[in-house]
C-alpha atoms as a PDB file:
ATOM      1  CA  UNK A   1      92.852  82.951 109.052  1.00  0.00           C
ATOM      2  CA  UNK A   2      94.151  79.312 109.024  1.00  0.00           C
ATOM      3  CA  UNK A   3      93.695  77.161 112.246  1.00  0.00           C
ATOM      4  CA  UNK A   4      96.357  76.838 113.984  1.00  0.00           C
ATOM      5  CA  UNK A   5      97.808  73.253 115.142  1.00  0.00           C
ATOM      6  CA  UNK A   6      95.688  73.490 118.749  1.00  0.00           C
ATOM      7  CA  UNK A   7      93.750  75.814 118.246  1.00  0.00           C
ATOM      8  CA  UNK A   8      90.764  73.514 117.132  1.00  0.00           C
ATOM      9  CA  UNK A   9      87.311  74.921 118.147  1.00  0.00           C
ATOM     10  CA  UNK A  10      88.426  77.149 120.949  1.00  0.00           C
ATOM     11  CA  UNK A  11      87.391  79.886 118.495  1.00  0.00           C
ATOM     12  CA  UNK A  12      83.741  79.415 118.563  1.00  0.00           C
ATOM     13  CA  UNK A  13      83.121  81.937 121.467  1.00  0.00           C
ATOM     14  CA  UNK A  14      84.738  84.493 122.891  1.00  0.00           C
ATOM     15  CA  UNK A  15      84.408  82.729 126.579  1.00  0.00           C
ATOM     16  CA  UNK A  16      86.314  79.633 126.052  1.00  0.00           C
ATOM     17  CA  UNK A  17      89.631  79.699 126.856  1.00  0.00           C
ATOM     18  CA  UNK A  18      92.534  77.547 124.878  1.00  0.00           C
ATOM     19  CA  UNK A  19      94.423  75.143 126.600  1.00  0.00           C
ATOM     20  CA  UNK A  20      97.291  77.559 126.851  1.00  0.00           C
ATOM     21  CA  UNK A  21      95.480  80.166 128.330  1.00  0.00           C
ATOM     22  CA  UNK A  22      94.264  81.912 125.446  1.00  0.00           C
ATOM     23  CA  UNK A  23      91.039  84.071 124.157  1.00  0.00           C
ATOM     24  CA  UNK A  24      91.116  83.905 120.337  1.00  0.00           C
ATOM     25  CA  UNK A  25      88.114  85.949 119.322  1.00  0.00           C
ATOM     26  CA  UNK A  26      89.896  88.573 121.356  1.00  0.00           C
ATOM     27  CA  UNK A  27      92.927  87.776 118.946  1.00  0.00           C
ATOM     28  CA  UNK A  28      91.031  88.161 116.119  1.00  0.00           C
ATOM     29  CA  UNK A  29      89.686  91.630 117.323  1.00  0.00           C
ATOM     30  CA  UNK A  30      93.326  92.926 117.318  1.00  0.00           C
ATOM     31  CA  UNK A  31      94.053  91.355 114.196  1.00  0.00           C
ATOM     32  CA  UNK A  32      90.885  93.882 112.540  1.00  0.00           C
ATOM     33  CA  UNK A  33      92.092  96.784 114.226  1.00  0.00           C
ATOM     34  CA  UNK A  34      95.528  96.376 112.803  1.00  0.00           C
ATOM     35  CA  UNK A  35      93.790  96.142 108.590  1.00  0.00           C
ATOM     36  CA  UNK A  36      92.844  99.399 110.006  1.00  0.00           C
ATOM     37  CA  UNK A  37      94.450 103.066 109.885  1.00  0.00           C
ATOM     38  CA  UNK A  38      97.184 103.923 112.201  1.00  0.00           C
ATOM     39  CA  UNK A  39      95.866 106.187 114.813  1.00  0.00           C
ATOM     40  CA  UNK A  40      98.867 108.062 117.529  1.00  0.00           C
ATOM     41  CA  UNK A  41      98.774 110.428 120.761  1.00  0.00           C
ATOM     42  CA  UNK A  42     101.665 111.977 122.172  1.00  0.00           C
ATOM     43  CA  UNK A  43     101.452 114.556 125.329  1.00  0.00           C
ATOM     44  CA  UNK A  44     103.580 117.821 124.428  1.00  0.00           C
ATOM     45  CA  UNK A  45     104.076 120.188 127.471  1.00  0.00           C
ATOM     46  CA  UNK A  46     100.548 122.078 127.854  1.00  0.00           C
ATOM     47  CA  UNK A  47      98.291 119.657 125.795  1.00  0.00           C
ATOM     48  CA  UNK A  48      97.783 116.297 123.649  1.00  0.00           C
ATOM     49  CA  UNK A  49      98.010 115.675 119.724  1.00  0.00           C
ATOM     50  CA  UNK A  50      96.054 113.476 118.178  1.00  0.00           C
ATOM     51  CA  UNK A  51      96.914 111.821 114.561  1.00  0.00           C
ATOM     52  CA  UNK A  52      95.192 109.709 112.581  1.00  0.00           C
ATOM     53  CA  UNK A  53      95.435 107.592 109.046  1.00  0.00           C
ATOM     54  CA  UNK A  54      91.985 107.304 108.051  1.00  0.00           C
ATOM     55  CA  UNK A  55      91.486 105.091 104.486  1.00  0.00           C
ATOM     56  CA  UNK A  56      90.131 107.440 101.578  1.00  0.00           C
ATOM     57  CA  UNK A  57      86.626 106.436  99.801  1.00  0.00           C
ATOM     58  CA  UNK A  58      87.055 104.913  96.829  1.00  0.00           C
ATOM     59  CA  UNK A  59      84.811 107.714  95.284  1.00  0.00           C
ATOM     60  CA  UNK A  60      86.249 111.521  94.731  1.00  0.00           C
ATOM     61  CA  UNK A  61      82.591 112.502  95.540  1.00  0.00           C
ATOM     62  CA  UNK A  62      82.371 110.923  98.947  1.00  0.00           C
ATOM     63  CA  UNK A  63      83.693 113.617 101.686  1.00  0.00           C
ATOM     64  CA  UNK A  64      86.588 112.593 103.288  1.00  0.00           C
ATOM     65  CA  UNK A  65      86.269 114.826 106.747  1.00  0.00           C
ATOM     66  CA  UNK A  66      82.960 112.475 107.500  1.00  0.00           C
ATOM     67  CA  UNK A  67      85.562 109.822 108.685  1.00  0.00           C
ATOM     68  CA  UNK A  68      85.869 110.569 111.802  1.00  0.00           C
ATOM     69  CA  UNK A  69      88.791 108.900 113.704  1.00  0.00           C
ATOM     70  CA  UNK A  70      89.451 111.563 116.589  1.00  0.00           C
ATOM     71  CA  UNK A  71      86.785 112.135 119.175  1.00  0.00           C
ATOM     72  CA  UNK A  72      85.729 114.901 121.621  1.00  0.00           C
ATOM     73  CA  UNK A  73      84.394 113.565 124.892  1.00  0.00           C
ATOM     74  CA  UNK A  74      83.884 116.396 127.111  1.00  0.00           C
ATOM     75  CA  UNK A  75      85.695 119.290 127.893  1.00  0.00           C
ATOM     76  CA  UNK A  76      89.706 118.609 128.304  1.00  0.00           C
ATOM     77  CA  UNK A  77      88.515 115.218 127.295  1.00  0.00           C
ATOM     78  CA  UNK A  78      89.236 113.402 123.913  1.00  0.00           C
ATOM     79  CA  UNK A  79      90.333 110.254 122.240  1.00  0.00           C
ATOM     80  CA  UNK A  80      91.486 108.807 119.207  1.00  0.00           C
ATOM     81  CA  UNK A  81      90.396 105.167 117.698  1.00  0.00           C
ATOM     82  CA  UNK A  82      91.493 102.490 115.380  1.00  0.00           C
ATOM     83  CA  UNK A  83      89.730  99.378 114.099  1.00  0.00           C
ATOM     84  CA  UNK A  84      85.931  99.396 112.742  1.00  0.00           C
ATOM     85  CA  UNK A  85      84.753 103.205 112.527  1.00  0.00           C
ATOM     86  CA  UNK A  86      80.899 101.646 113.934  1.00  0.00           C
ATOM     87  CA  UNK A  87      82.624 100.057 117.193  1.00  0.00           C
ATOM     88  CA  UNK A  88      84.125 102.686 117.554  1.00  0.00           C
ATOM     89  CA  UNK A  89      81.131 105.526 117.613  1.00  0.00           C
ATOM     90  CA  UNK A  90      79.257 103.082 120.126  1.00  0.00           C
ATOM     91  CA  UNK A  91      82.445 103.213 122.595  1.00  0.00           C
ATOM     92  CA  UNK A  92      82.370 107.016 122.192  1.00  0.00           C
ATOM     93  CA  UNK A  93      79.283 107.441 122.770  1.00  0.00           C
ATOM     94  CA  UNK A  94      79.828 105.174 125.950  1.00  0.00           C
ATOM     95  CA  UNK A  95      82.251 107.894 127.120  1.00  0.00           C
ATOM     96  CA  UNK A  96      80.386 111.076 126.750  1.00  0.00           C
ATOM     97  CA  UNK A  97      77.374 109.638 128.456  1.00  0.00           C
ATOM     98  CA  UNK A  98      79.751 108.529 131.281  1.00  0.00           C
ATOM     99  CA  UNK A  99      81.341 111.977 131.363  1.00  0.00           C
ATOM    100  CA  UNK A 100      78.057 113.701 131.367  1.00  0.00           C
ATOM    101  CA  UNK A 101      76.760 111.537 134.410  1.00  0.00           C
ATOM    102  CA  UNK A 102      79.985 112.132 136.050  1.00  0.00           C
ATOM    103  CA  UNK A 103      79.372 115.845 135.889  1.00  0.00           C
ATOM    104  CA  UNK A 104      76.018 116.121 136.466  1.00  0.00           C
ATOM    105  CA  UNK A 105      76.624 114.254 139.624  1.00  0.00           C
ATOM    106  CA  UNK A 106      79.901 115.934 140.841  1.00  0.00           C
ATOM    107  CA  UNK A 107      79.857 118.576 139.114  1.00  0.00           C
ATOM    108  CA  UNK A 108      83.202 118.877 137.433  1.00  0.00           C
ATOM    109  CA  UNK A 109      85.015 117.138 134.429  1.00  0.00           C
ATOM    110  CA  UNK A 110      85.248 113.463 135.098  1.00  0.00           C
ATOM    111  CA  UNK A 111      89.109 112.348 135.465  1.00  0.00           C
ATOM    112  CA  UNK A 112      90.432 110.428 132.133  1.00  0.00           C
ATOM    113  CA  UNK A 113      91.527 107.522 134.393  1.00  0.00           C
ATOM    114  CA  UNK A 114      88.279 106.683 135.784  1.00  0.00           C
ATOM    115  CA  UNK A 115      86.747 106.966 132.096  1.00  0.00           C
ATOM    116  CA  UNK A 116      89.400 104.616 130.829  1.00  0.00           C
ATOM    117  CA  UNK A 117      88.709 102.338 133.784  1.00  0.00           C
ATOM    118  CA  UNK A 118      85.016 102.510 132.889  1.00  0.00           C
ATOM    119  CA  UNK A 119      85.017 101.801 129.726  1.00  0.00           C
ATOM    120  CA  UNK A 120      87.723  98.911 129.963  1.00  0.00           C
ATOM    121  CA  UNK A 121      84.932  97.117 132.479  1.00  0.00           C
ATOM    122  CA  UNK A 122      82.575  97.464 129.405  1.00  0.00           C
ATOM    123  CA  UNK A 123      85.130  96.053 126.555  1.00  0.00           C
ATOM    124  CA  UNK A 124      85.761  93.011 129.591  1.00  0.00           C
ATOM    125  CA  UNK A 125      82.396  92.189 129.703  1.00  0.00           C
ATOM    126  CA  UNK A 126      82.272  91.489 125.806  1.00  0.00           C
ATOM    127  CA  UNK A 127      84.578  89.031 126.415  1.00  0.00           C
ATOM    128  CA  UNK A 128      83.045  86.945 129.117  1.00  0.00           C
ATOM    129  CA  UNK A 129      79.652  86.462 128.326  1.00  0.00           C
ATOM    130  CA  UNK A 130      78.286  84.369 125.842  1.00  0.00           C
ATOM    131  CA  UNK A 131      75.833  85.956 122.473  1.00  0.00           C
ATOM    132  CA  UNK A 132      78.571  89.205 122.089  1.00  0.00           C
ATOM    133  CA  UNK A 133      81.908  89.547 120.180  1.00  0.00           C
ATOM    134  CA  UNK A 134      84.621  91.658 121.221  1.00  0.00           C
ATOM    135  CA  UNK A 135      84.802  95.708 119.844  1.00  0.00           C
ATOM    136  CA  UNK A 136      87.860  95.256 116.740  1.00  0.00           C
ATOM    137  CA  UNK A 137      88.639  98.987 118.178  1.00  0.00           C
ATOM    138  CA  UNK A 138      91.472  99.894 120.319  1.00  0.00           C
ATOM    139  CA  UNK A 139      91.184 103.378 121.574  1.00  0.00           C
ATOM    140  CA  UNK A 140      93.963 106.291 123.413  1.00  0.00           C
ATOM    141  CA  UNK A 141      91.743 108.446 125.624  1.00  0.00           C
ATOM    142  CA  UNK A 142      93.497 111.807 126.495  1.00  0.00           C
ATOM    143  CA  UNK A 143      92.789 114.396 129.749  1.00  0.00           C
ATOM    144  CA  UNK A 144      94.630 115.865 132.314  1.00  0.00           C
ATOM    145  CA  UNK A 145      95.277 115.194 135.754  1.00  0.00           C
ATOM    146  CA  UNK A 146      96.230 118.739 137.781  1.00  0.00           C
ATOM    147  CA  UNK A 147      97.036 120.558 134.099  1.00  0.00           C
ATOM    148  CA  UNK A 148      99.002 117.739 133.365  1.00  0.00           C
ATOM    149  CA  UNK A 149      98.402 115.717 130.203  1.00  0.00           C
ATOM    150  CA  UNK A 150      98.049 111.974 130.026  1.00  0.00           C
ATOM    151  CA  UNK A 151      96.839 108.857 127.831  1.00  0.00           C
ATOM    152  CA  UNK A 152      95.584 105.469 128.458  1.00  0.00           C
ATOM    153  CA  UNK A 153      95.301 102.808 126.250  1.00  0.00           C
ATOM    154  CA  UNK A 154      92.518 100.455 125.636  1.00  0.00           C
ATOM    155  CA  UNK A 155      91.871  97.569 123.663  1.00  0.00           C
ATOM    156  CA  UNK A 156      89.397  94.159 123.221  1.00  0.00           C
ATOM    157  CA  UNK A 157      90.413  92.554 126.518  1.00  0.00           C
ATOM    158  CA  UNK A 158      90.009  95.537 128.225  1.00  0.00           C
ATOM    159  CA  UNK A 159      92.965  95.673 129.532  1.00  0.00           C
ATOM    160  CA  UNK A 160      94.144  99.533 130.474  1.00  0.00           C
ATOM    161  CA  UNK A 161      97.452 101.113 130.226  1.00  0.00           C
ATOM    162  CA  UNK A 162      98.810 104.693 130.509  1.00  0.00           C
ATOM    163  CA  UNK A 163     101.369 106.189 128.150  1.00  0.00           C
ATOM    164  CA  UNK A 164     103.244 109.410 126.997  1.00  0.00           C
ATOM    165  CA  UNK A 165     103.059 109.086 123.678  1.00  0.00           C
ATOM    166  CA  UNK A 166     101.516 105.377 121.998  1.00  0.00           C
ATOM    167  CA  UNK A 167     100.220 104.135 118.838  1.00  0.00           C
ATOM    168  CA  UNK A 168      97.752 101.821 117.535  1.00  0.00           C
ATOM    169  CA  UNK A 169      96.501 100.435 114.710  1.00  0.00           C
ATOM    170  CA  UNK A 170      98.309  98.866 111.356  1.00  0.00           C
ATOM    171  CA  UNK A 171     102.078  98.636 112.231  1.00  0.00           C
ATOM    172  CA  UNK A 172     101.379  99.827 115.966  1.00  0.00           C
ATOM    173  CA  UNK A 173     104.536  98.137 117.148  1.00  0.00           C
ATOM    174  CA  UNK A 174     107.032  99.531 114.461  1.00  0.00           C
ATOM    175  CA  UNK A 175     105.135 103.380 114.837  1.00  0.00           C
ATOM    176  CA  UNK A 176     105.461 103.140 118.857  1.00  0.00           C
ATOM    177  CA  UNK A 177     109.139 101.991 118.688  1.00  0.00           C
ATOM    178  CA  UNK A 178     109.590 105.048 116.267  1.00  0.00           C
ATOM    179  CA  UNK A 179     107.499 107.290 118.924  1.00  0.00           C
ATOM    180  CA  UNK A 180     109.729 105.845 122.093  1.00  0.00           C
ATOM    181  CA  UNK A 181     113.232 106.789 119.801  1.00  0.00           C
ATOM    182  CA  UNK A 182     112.201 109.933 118.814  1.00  0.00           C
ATOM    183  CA  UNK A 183     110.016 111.052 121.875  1.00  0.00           C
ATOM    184  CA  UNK A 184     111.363 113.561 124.160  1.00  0.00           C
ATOM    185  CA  UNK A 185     110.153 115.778 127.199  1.00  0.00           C
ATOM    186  CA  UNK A 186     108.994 119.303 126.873  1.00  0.00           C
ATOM    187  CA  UNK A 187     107.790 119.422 123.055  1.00  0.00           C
ATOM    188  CA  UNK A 188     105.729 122.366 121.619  1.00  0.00           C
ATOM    189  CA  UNK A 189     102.346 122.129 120.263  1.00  0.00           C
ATOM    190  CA  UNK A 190     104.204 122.172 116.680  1.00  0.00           C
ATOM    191  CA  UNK A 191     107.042 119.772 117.602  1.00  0.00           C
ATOM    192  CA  UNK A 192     104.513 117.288 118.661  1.00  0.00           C
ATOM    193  CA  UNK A 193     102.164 117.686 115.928  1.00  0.00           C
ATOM    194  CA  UNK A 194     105.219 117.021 113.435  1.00  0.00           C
ATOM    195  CA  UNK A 195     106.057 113.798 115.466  1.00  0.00           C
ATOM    196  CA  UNK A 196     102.630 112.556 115.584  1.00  0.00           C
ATOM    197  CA  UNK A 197     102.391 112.991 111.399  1.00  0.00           C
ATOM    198  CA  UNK A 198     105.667 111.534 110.855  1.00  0.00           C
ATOM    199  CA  UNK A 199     104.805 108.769 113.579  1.00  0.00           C
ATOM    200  CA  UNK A 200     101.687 107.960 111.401  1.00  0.00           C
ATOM    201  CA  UNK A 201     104.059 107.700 108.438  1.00  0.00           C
ATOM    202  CA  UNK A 202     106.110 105.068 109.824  1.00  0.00           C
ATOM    203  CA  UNK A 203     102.871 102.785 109.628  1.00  0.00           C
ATOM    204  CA  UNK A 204     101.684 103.666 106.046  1.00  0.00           C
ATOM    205  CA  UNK A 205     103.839 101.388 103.418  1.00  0.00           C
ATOM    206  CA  UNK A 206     102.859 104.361 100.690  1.00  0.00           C
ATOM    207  CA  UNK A 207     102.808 108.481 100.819  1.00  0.00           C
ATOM    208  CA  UNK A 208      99.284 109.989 101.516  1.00  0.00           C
ATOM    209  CA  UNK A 209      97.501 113.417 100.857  1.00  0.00           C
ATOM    210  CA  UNK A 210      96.480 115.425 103.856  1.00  0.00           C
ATOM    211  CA  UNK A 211      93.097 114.767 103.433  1.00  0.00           C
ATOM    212  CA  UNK A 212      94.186 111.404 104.895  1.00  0.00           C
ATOM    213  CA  UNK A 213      95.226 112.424 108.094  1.00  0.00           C
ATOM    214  CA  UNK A 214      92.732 113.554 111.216  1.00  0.00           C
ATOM    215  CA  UNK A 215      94.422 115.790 113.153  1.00  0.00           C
ATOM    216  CA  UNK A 216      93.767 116.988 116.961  1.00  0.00           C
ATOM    217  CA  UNK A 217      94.419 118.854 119.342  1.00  0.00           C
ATOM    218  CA  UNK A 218      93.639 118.754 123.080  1.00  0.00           C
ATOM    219  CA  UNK A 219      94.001 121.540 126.122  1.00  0.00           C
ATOM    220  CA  UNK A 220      92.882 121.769 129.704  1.00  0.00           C
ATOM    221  CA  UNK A 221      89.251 122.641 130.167  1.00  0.00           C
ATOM    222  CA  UNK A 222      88.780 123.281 126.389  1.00  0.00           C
ATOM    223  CA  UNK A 223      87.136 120.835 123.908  1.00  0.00           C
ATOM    224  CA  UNK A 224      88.711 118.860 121.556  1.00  0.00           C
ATOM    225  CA  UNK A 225      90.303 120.922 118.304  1.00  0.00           C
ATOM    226  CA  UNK A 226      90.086 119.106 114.913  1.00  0.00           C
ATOM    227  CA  UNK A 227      92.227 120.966 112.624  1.00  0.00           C
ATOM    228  CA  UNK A 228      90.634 121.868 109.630  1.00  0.00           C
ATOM    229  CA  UNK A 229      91.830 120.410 105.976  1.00  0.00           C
ATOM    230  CA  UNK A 230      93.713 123.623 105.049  1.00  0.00           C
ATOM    231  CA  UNK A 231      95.605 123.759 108.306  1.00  0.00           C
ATOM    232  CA  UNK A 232      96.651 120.399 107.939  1.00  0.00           C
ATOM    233  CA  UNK A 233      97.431 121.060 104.539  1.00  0.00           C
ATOM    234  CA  UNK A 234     100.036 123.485 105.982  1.00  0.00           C
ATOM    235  CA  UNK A 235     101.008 122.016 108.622  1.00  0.00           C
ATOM    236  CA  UNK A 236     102.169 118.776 106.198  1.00  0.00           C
ATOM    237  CA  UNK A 237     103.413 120.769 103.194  1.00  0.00           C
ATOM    238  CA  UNK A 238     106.778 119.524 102.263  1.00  0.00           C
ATOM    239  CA  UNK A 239     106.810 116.285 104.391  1.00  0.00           C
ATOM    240  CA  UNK A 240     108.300 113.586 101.831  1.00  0.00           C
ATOM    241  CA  UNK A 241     105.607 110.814 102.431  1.00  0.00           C
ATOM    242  CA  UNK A 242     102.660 113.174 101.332  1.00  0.00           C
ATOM    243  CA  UNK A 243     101.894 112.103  98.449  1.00  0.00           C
ATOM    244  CA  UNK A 244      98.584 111.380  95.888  1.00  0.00           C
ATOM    245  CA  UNK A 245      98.474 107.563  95.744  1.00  0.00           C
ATOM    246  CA  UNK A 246      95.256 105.940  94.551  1.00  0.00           C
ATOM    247  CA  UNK A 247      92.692 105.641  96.783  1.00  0.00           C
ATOM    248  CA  UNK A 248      91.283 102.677  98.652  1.00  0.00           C
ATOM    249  CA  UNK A 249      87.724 102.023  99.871  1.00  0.00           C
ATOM    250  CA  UNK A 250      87.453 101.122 103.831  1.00  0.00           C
ATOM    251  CA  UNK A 251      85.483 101.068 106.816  1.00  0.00           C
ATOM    252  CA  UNK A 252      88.866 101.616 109.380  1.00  0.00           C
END
């Protein structure tokens, strides 16, 4: 990335602030996450979908479902991530051994706000002290509050916000203004599952096989579903951006 007029050194660490208020290695965290795979949650009536792009091995040997982009947390807990696949398994793991204190203390599921809170302390801190670098993953952590399902978004600065239906990742603004058009109260399990594909479309500039796509689905007080290849297979057939484009090698 070229250095801006002003910017100068106020890249060098993730604690010094520019003159005009900005953090630029926190910048440069959301400008990984979006080389990475578009990643979108939507709430439907009794549950949450989660969809995912995940970039193919280069290799036809390599195994394709050990990409993991969608997340179980705890149960009636889940998430879905974009940006580097190894920031994002530390952050995970961060959440399930927050849940699991949560529950051994309490006794009951923790609430998805209080995780989100939680870990958006821990992706603050990597931007205020000195020696770390801010996670390049931005993360939508699904539960439900009463039976009723909600999101909230995180990313590099921490920063927390709840949604209906978001998206992150490569084109994240042009998929979530397709998600708020299309959107709509009351959507089945099926409805929202085709929304969330053709969501993840919107931010892919070429068709895709199923195998590309990591598919979830979340319910109250049940753990996280991961749909296996030949349901999503199914669930995609006849959709006019699947496709068999050549593969390309990545770590998103």
């Amino acid at each position: 990335m070229e250095m801006q007029p002003g910017q100068m050194a106020y890249d060098r660490a993730s604690t010094v602030f520019s003159p005009d208020g900005r953090l630029f290695q926190v910048e440069y965290a959301l400008q990984a996450i979006q080389m990475g795979g578009t990643a979108v949650a939507l709430t439907y009536d009794t549950g949450i979908v989660f969809v995912a792009f995940r970039n193919l091995p280069a290799s036809s040997l390599a195994d394709a479902g050990s990409i993991d982009k969608s997340f179980a947390v705890d149960s009636g807990l889940g998430c879905v991530t974009a940006g580097l696949i190894a920031d994002s398994r530390v952050l995970v793991e961060f959440l399930r051994v927050e849940a699991q204190r949560h529950r051994l203390t309490y006794g009951e599921s923790a609430p998805f706000q209080l995780l989100g809170h939680a870990l958006g302390t821990l992706l603050q801190q990597f931007t205020q002290f000195g020696g770390t670098r801010p996670f390049a993953v931005s993360l939508l952590l699904g539960g439900f509050n009463a039976g009723a399902p909600g999101l909230i978004e995180l990313d590099p600065s921490g920063a927390t916000i709840g949604w209906k239906a978001y998206a992150i990742g490569r084109n994240r603004r042009a998929v979530a203004d397709y998600l708020e058009e299309k959107f709509t109260e009351h959507l089945t399990e099926e409805a929202a599952v085709k929304l969330a594909v053709q969501s993840v479309a919107e931010g892919s500039p070429t068709p895709f096989p199923p195998e590309a796509l990591d598919i979830a689905v979340l319910e109250p007080d049940t753990d996280l579903r991961r749909l296996p290849p030949a349901e999503v297979a199914k669930r995609v057939q006849g959709m006019s951006f699947i496709g068999t484009p050549d593969r390309k090698a990545g770590n998103r």
